[in-house]
C-alpha atoms as a PDB file:
ATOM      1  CA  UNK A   1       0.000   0.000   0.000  1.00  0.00           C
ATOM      2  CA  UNK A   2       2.724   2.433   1.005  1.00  0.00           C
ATOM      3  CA  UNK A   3       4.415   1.424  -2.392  1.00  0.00           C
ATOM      4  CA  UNK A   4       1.581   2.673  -4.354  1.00  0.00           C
ATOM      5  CA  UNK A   5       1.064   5.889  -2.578  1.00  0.00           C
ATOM      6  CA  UNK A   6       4.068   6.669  -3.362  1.00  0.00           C
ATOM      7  CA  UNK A   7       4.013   5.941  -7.476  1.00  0.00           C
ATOM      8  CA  UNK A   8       0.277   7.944  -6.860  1.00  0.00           C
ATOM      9  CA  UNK A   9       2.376  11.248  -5.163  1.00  0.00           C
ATOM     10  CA  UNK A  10       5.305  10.560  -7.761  1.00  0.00           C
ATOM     11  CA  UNK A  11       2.638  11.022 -10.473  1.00  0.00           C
ATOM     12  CA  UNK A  12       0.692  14.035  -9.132  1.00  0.00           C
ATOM     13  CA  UNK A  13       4.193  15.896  -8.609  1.00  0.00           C
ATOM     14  CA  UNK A  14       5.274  14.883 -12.318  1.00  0.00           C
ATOM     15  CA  UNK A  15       1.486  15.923 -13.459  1.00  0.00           C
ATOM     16  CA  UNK A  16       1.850  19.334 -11.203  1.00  0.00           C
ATOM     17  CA  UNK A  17       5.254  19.955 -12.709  1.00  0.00           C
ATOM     18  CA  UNK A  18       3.695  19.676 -16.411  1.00  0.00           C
ATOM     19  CA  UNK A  19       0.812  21.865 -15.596  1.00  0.00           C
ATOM     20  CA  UNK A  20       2.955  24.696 -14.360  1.00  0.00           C
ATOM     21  CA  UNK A  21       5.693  24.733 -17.080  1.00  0.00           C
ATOM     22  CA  UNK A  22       2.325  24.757 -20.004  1.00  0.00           C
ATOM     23  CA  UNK A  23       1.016  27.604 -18.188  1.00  0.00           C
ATOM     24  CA  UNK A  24       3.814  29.567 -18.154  1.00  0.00           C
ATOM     25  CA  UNK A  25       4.814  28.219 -21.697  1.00  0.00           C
ATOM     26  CA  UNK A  26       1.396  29.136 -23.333  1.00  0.00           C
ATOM     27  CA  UNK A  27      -0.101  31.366 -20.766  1.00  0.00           C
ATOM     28  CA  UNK A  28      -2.678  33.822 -23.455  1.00  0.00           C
ATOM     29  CA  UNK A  29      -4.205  35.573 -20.150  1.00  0.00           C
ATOM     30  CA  UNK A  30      -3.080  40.014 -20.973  1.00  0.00           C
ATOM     31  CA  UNK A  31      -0.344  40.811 -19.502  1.00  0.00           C
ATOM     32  CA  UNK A  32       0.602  44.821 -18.351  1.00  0.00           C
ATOM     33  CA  UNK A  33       2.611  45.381 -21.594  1.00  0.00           C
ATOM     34  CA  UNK A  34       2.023  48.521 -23.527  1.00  0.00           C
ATOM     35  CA  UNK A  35       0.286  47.378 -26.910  1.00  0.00           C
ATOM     36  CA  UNK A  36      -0.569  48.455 -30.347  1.00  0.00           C
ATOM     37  CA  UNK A  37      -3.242  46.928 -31.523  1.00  0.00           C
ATOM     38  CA  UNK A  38      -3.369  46.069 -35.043  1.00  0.00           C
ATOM     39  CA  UNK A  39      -6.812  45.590 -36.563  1.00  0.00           C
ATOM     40  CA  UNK A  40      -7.349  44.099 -40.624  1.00  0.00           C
ATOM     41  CA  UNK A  41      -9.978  45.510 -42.871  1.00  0.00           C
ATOM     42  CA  UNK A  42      -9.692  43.056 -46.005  1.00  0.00           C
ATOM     43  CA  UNK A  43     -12.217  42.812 -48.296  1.00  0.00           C
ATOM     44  CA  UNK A  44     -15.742  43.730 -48.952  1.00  0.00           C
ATOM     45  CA  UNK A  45     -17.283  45.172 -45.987  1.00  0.00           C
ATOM     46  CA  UNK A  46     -20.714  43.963 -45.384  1.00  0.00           C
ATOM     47  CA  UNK A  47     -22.411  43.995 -41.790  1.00  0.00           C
ATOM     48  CA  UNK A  48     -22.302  40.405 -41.388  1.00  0.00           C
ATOM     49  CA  UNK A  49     -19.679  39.482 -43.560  1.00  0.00           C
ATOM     50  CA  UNK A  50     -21.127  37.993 -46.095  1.00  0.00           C
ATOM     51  CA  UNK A  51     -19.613  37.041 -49.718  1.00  0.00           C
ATOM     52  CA  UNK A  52     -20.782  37.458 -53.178  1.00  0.00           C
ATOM     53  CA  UNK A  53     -19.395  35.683 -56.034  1.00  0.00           C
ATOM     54  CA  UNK A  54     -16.003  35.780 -56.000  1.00  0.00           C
ATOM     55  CA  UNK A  55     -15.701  39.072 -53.206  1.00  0.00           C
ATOM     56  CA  UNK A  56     -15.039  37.594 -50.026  1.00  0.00           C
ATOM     57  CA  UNK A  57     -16.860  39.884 -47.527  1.00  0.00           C
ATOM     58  CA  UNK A  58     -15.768  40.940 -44.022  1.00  0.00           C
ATOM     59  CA  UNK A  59     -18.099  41.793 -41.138  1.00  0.00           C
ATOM     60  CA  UNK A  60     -18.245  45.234 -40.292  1.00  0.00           C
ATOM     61  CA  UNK A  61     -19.880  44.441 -37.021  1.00  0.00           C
ATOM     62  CA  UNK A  62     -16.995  42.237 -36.185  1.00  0.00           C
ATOM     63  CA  UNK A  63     -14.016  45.123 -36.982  1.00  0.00           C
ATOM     64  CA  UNK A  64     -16.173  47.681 -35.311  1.00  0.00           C
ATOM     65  CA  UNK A  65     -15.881  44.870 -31.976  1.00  0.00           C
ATOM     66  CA  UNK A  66     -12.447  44.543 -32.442  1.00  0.00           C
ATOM     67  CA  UNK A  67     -12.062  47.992 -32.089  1.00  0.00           C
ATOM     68  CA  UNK A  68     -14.111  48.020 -28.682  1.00  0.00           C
ATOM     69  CA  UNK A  69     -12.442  45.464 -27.542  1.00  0.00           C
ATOM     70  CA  UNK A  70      -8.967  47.413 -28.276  1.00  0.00           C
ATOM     71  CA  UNK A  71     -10.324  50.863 -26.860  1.00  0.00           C
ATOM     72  CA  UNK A  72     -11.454  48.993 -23.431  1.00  0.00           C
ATOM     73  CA  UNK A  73      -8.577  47.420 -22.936  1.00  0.00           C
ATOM     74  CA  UNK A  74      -6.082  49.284 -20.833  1.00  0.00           C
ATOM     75  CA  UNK A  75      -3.041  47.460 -22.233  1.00  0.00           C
ATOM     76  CA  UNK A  76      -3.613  48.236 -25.015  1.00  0.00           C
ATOM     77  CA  UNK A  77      -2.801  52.496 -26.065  1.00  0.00           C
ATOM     78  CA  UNK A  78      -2.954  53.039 -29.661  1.00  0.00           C
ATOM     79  CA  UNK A  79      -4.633  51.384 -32.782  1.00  0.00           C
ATOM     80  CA  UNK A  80      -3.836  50.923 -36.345  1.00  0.00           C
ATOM     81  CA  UNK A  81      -6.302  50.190 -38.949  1.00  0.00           C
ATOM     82  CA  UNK A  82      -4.428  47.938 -42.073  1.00  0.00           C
ATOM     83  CA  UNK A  83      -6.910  48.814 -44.554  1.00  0.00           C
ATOM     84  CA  UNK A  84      -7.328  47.041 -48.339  1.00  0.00           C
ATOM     85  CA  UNK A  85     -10.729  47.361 -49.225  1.00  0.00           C
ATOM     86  CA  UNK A  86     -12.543  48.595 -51.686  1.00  0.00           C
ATOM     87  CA  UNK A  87     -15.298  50.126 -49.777  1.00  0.00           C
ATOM     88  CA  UNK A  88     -18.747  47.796 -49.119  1.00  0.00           C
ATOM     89  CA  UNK A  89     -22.460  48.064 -47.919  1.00  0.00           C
ATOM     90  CA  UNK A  90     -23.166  51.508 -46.223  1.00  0.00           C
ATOM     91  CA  UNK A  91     -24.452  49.739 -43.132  1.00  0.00           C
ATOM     92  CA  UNK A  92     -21.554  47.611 -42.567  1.00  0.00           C
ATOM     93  CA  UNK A  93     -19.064  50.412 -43.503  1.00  0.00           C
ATOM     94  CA  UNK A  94     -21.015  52.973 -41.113  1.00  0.00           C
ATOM     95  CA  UNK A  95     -21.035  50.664 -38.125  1.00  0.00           C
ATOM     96  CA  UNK A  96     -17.301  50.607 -37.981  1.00  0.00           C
ATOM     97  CA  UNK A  97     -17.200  54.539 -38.315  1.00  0.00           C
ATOM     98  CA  UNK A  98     -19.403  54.757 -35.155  1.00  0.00           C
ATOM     99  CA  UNK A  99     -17.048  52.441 -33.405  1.00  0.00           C
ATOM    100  CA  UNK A 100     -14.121  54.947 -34.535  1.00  0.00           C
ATOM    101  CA  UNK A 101     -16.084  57.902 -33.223  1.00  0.00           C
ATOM    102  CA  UNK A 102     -15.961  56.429 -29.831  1.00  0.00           C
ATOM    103  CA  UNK A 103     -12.279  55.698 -29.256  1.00  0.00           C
ATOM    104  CA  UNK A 104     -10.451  57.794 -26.887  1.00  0.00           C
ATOM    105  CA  UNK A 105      -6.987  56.903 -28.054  1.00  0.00           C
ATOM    106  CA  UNK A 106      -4.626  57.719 -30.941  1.00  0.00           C
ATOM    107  CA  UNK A 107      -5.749  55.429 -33.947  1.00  0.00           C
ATOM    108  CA  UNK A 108      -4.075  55.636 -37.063  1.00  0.00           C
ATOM    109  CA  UNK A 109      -4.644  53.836 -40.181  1.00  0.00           C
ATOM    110  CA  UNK A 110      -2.750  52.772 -43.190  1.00  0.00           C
ATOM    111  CA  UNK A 111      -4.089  51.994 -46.461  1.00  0.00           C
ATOM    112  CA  UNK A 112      -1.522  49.218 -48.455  1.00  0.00           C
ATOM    113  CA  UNK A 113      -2.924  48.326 -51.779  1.00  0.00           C
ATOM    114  CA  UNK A 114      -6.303  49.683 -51.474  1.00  0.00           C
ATOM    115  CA  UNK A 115      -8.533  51.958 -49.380  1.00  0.00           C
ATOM    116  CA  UNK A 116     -11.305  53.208 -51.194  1.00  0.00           C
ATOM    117  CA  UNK A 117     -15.273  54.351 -51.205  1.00  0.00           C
ATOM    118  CA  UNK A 118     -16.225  53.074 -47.878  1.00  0.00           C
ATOM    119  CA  UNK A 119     -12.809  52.020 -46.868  1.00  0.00           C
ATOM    120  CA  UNK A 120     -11.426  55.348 -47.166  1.00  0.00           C
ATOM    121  CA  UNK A 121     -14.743  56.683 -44.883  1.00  0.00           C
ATOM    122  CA  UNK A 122     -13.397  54.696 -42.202  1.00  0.00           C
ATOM    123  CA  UNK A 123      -9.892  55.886 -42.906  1.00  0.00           C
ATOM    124  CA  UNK A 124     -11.002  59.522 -42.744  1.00  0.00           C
ATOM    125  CA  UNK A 125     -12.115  59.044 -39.631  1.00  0.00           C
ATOM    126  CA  UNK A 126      -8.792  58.196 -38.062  1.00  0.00           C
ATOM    127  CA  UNK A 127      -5.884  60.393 -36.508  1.00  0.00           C
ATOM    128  CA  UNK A 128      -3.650  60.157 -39.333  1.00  0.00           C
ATOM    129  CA  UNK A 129      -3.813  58.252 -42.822  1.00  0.00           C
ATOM    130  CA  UNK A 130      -0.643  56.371 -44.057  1.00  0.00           C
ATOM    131  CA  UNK A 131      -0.257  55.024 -47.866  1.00  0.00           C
ATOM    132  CA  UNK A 132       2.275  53.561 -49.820  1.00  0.00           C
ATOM    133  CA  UNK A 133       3.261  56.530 -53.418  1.00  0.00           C
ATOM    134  CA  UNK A 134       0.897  53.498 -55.686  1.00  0.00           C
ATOM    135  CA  UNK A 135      -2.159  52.839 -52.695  1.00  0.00           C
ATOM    136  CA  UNK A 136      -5.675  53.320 -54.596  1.00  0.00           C
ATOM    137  CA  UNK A 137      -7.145  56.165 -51.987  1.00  0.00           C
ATOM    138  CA  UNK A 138     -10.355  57.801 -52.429  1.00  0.00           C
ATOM    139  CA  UNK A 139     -12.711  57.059 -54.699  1.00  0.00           C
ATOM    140  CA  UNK A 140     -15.849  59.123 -52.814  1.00  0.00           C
ATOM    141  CA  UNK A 141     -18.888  58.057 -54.388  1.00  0.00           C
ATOM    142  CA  UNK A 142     -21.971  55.995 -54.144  1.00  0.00           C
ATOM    143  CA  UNK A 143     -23.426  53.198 -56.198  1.00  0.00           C
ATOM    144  CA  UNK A 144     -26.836  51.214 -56.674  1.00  0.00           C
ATOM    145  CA  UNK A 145     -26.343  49.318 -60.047  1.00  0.00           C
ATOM    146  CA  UNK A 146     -27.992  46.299 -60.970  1.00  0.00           C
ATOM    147  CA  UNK A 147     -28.975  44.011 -63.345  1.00  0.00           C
ATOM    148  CA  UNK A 148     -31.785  44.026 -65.608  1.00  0.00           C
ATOM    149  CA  UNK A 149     -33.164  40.862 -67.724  1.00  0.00           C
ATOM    150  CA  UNK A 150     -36.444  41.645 -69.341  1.00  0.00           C
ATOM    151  CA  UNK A 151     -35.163  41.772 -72.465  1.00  0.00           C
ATOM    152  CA  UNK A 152     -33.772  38.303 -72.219  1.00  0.00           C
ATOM    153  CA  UNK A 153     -37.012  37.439 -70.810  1.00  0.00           C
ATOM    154  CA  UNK A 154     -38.728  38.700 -74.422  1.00  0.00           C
ATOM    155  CA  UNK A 155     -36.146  36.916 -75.903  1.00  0.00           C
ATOM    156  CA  UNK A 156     -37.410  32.916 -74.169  1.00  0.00           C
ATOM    157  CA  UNK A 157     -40.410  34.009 -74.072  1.00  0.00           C
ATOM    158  CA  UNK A 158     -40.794  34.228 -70.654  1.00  0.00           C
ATOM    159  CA  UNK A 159     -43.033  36.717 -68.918  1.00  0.00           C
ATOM    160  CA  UNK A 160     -42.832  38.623 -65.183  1.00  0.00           C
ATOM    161  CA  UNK A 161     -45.895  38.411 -63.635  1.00  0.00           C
ATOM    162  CA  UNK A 162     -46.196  41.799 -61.393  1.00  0.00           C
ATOM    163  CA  UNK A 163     -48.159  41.308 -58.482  1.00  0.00           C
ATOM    164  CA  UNK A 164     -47.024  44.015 -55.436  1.00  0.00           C
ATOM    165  CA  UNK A 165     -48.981  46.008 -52.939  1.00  0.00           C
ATOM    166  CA  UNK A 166     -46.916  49.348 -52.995  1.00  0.00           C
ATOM    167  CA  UNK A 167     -46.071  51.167 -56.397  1.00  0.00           C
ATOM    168  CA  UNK A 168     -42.881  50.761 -55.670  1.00  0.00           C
ATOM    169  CA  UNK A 169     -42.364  47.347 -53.335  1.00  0.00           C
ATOM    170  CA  UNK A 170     -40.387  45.696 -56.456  1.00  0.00           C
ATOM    171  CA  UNK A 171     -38.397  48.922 -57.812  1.00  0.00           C
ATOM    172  CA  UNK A 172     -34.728  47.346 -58.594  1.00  0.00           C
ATOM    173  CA  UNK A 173     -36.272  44.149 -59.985  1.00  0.00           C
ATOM    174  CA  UNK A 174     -34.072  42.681 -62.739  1.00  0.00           C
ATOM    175  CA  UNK A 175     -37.272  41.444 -63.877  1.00  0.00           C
ATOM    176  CA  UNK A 176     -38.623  44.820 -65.972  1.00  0.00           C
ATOM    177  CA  UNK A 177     -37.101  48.128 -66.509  1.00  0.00           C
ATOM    178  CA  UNK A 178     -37.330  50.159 -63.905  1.00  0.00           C
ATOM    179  CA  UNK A 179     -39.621  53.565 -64.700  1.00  0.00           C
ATOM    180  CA  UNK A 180     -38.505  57.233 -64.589  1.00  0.00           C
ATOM    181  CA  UNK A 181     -40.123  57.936 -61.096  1.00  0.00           C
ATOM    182  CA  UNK A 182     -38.374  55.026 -59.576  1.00  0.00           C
ATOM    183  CA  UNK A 183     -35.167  56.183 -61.481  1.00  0.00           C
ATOM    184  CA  UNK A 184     -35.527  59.191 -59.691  1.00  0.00           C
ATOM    185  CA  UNK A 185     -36.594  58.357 -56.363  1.00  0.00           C
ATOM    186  CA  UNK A 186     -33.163  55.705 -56.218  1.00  0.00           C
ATOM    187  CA  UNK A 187     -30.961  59.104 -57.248  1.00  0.00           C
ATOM    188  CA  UNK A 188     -32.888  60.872 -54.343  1.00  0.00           C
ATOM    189  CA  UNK A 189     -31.955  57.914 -51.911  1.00  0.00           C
ATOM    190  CA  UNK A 190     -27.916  58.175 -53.379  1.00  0.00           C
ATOM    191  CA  UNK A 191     -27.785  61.644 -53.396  1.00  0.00           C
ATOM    192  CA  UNK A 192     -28.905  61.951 -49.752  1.00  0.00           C
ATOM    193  CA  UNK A 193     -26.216  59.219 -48.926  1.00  0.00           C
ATOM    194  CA  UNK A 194     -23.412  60.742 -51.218  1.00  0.00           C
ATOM    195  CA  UNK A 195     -24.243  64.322 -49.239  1.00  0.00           C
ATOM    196  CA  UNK A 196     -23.921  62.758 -45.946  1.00  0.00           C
ATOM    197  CA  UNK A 197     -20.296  60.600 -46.893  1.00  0.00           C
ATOM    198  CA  UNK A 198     -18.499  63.817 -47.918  1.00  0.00           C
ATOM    199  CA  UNK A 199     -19.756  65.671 -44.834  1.00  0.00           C
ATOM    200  CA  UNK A 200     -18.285  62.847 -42.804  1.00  0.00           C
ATOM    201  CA  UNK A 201     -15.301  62.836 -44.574  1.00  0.00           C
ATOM    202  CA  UNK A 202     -15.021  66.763 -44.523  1.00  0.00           C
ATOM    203  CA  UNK A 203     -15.485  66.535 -40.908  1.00  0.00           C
ATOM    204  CA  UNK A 204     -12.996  63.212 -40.734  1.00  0.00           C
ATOM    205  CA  UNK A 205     -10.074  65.697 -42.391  1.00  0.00           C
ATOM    206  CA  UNK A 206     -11.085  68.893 -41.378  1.00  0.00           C
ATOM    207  CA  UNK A 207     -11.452  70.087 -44.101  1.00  0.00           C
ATOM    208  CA  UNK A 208     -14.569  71.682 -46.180  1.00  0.00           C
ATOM    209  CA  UNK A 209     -17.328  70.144 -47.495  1.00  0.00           C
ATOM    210  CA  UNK A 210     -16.283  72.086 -50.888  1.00  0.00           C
ATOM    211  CA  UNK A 211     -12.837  70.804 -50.992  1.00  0.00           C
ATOM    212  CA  UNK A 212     -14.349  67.298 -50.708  1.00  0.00           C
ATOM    213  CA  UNK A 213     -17.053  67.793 -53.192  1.00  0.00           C
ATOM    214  CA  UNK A 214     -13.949  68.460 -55.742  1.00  0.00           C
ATOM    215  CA  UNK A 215     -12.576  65.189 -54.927  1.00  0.00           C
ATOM    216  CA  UNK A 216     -15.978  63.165 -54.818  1.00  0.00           C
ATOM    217  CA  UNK A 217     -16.087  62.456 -58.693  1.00  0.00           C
ATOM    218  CA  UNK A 218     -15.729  58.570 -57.807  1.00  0.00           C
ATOM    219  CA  UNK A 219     -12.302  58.587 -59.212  1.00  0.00           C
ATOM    220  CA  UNK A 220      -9.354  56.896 -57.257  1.00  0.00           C
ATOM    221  CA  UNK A 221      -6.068  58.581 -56.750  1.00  0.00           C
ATOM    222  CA  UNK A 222      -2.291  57.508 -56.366  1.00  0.00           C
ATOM    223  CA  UNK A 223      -1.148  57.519 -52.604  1.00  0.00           C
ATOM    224  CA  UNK A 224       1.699  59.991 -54.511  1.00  0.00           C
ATOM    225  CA  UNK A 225      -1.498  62.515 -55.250  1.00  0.00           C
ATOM    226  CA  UNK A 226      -3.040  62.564 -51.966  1.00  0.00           C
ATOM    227  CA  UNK A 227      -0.573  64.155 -49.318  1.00  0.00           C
ATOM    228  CA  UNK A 228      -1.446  67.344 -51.955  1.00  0.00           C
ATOM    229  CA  UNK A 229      -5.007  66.969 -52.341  1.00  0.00           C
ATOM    230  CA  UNK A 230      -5.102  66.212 -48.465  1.00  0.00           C
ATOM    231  CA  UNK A 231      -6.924  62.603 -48.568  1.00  0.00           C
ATOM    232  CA  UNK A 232      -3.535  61.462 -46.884  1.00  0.00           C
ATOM    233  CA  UNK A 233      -1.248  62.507 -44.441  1.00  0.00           C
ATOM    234  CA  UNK A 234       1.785  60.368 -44.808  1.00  0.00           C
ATOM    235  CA  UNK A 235       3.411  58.635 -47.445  1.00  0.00           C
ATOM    236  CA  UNK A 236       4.293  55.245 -45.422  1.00  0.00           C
ATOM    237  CA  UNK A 237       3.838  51.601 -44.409  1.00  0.00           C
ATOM    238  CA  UNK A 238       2.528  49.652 -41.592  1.00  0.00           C
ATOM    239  CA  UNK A 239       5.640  50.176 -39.924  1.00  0.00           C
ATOM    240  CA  UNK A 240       5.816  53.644 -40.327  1.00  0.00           C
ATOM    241  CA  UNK A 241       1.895  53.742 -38.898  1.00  0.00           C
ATOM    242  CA  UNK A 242       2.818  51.742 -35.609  1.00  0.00           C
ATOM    243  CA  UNK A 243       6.047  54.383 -35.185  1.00  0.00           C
ATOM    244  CA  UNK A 244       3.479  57.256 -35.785  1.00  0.00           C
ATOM    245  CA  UNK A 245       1.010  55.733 -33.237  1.00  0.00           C
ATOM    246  CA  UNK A 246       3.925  55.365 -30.634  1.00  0.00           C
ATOM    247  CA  UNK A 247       4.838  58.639 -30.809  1.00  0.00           C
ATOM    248  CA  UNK A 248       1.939  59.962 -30.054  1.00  0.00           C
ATOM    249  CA  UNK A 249       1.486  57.844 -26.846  1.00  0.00           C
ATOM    250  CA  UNK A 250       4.862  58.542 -25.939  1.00  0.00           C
ATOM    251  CA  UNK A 251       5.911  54.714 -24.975  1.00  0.00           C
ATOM    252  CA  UNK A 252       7.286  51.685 -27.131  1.00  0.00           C
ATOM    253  CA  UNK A 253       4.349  49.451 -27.644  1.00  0.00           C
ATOM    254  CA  UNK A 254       4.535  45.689 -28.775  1.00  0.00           C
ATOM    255  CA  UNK A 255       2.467  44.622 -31.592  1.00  0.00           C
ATOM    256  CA  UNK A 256      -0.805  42.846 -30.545  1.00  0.00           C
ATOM    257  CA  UNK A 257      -2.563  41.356 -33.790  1.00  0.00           C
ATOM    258  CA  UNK A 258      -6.176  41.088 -34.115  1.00  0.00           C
ATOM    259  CA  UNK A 259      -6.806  39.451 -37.008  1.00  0.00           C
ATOM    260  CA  UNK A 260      -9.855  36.425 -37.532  1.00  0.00           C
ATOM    261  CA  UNK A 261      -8.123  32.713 -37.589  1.00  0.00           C
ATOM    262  CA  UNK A 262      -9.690  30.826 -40.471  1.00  0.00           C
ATOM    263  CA  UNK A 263     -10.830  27.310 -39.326  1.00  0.00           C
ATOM    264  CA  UNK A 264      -9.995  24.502 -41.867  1.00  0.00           C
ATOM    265  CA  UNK A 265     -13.921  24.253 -42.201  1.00  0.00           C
ATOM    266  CA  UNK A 266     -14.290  27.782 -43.121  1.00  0.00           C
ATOM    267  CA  UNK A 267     -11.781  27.418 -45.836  1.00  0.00           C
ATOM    268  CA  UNK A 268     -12.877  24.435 -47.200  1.00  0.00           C
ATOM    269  CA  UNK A 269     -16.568  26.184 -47.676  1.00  0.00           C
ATOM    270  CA  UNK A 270     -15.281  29.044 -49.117  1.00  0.00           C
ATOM    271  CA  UNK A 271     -13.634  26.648 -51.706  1.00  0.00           C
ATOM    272  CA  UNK A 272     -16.611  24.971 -52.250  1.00  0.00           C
ATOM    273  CA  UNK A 273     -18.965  28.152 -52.598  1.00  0.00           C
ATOM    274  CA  UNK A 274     -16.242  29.059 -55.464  1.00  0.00           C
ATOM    275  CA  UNK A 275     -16.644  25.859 -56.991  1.00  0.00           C
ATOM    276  CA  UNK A 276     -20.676  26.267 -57.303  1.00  0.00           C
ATOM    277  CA  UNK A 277     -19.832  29.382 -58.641  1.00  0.00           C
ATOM    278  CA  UNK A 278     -18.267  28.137 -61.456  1.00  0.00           C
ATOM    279  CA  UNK A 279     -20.853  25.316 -62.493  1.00  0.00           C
ATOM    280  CA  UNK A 280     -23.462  27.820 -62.628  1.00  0.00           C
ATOM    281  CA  UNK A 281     -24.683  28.584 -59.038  1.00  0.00           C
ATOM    282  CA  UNK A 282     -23.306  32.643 -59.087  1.00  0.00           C
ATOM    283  CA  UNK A 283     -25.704  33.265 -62.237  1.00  0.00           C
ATOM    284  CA  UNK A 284     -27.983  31.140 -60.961  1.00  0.00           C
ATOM    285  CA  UNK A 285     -28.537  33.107 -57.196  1.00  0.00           C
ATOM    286  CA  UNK A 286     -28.561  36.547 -59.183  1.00  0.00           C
ATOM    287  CA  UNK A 287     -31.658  35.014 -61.002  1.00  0.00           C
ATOM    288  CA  UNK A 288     -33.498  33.988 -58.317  1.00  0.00           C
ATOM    289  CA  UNK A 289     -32.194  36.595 -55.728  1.00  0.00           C
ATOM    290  CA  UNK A 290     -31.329  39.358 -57.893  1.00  0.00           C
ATOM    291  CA  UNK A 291     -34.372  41.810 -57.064  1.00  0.00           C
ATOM    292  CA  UNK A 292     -32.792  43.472 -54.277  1.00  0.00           C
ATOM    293  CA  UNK A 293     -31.459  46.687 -55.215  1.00  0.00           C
ATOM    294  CA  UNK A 294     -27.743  47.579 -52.577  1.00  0.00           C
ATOM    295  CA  UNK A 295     -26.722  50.684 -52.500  1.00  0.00           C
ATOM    296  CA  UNK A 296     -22.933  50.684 -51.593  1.00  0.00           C
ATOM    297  CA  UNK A 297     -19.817  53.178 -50.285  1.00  0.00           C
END
C-alpha cells in the first residue's frame, strides 16, 4: 500500500510539474505590456460578412468589436487600422465609423494596396492616414447598379408576372425596366447618402465640405497625389503607422494582432462556394435573388 502511494504522489508531482511549465509556456491571459493593436480591414465590408461571387466579404460588425475590444482594454494604447478594401455596404461600412467615433486613443490607419469608397470613410475618420506613393485612396462616391433581364425574358419568351402592394415594393427588380419615377426616387436615396459621406469625410479631415465635393467624382487617386489633395497625411507603411502611433502615446508598444483565424472548415466552404460558382450557381442566385437593389460606399 505504502508502495503505491508513493508511485500515486510521484505522479501528481510529475502531473503538477507539467501543468505549471504549459502555463507559463502558453499562458494567453493580458499581460501589463504597452500594446498596439493592429486591426485588418480586407475585403468587402458587409455587416455580417457575407460574400458574393467571388468578393469575399468581411463583417463590419466584427471590426467595429475589435475595435471596442482594443479601446477597453487598458493594455492596449494606440490602434492601427491595415486597410485594403474597396469600400462595401453603407451599413456595414457605417457601423465601424461609429465604433471609430468612440475611441479615446490615438488610432491611425494605413491603407496598403487599397482603401477606397467606404474604406477610405473609415480611414477619414482616423488620426492620421498612411499610404504607400501606388495605394488606390479615395474614390468618394456611391453606387446602386444592378442588373436588368427583361429583355432576355422577351427573348425565351418568358413573362414577369407583377403582383405588389406598394407602387414601388419591387423597384430594382431585374425582372422589368425600372420607370422614370423610380429612377428618380433611387438618385434621391444616393444623393442623400453621397451628401452625408463627404460631410463625414469633410469633418474626418477637417477640411470643407467644398474641398471634398472636388474630390468626390468617384475617381481613385495615387497615394503619390493625396498628401497634396489632403486625402492622406503620410506617405508610409505599416511600420511607419505603428512608429506614428507610438509617438503619439509617448511609450514603445509591442504589436498585438487582431486578425480572424480561419478554421480549416471555413476554408474548405469558401472553396466549395467558389466551386458552385463556377458550375453555374453565381448566375444562378442573381436570377433567383437578384431583385434586391444595394446601394454601396
Amino acid at each position: 500500500m505504502n508502495k503505491y502511494l508513493k508511485i500515486l504522489v510521484f505522479v501528481l508531482v510529475l502531473w503538477a510539474l507539467a501543468y505549471s511549465i504549459s502555463f507559463l509556456i502558453f499562458d494567453e491571459t493580458p499581460t501589463l505590456d504597452k500594446k498596439v493593436a493592429i486591426i485588418p480591414i480586407n475585403g468587402m465590408i458587409t455587416f455580417d460578412g457575407g460574400s458574393s461571387f467571388f468578393i469575399e466579404g468581411i463583417s463590419g460588425e466584427k471590426i467595429a468589436e475589435n475595435i471596442e475590444i482594443a479601446n477597453n482594454d487598458n493594455s492596449v494604447k494606440a490602434i492601427v487600422l491595415e486597410i485594403n478594401s474597396p469600400g462595401g455596404t453603407v451599413m456595414g461600412t457605417k457601423v465601424v465609423v461609429d465604433a471609430i467615433k468612440e475611441v479615446d486613443k490615438p488610432i491611425v490607419s494605413v491603407i496598403t494596396e487599397s482603401g477606397t469608397s467606404g474604406a477610405y470613410w473609415i480611414a477619414s475618420q482616423t488620426d492620421a492616414i498612411f499610404a504607400d506613393e501606388l495605394s488606390y485612396v479615395g474614390s468618394i462616391g456611391v453606387i446602386g447598379s444592378y442588373l436588368e433581364f427583361d429583355g432576355l425574358l422577351d427573348d425565351y419568351n418568358v413573362t414577369y408576372r407583377r403582383l405588389v402592394t406598394g407602387d414601388y415594393k419591387d423597384i430594382g427588380s431585374p425582372y422589368r425596366e425600372m420607370t422614370s419615377a423610380e429612377e428618380a426616387l433611387m438618385m434621391d436615396r444616393l444623393d442623400k447618402v453621397h451628401e452625408y459621406f463627404v460631410e463625414e469625410v469633410a469633418e474626418g479631415r477637417s477640411m470643407s465640405v467644398d474641398e471634398i465635393e472636388e474630390l468626390s467624382n468617384g475617381i481613385f487617386y495615387l497615394g503619390m497625389d493625396c498628401v497634396d489633395n489632403g486625402l492622406i497625411d503620410y506617405i508610409g507603411d505599416k511600420k511607419d503607422a505603428i512608429a506614428y502611433a507610438q509617438n503619439l502615446t509617448g511609450n514603445s508598444l509591442s504589436e498585438v494582432d487582431y486578425e480572424e483565424k480561419e478554421s480549416w472548415f471555413s476554408n474548405l466552404e469558401k472553396f466549395s462556394m467558389m466551386s458552385s460558382y463556377f458550375v453555374g450557381q453565381g448566375i444562378g442566385s442573381v436570377l433567383v435573388q437578384g431583385d434586391k437593389l444595394e446601394i454601396n460606399v
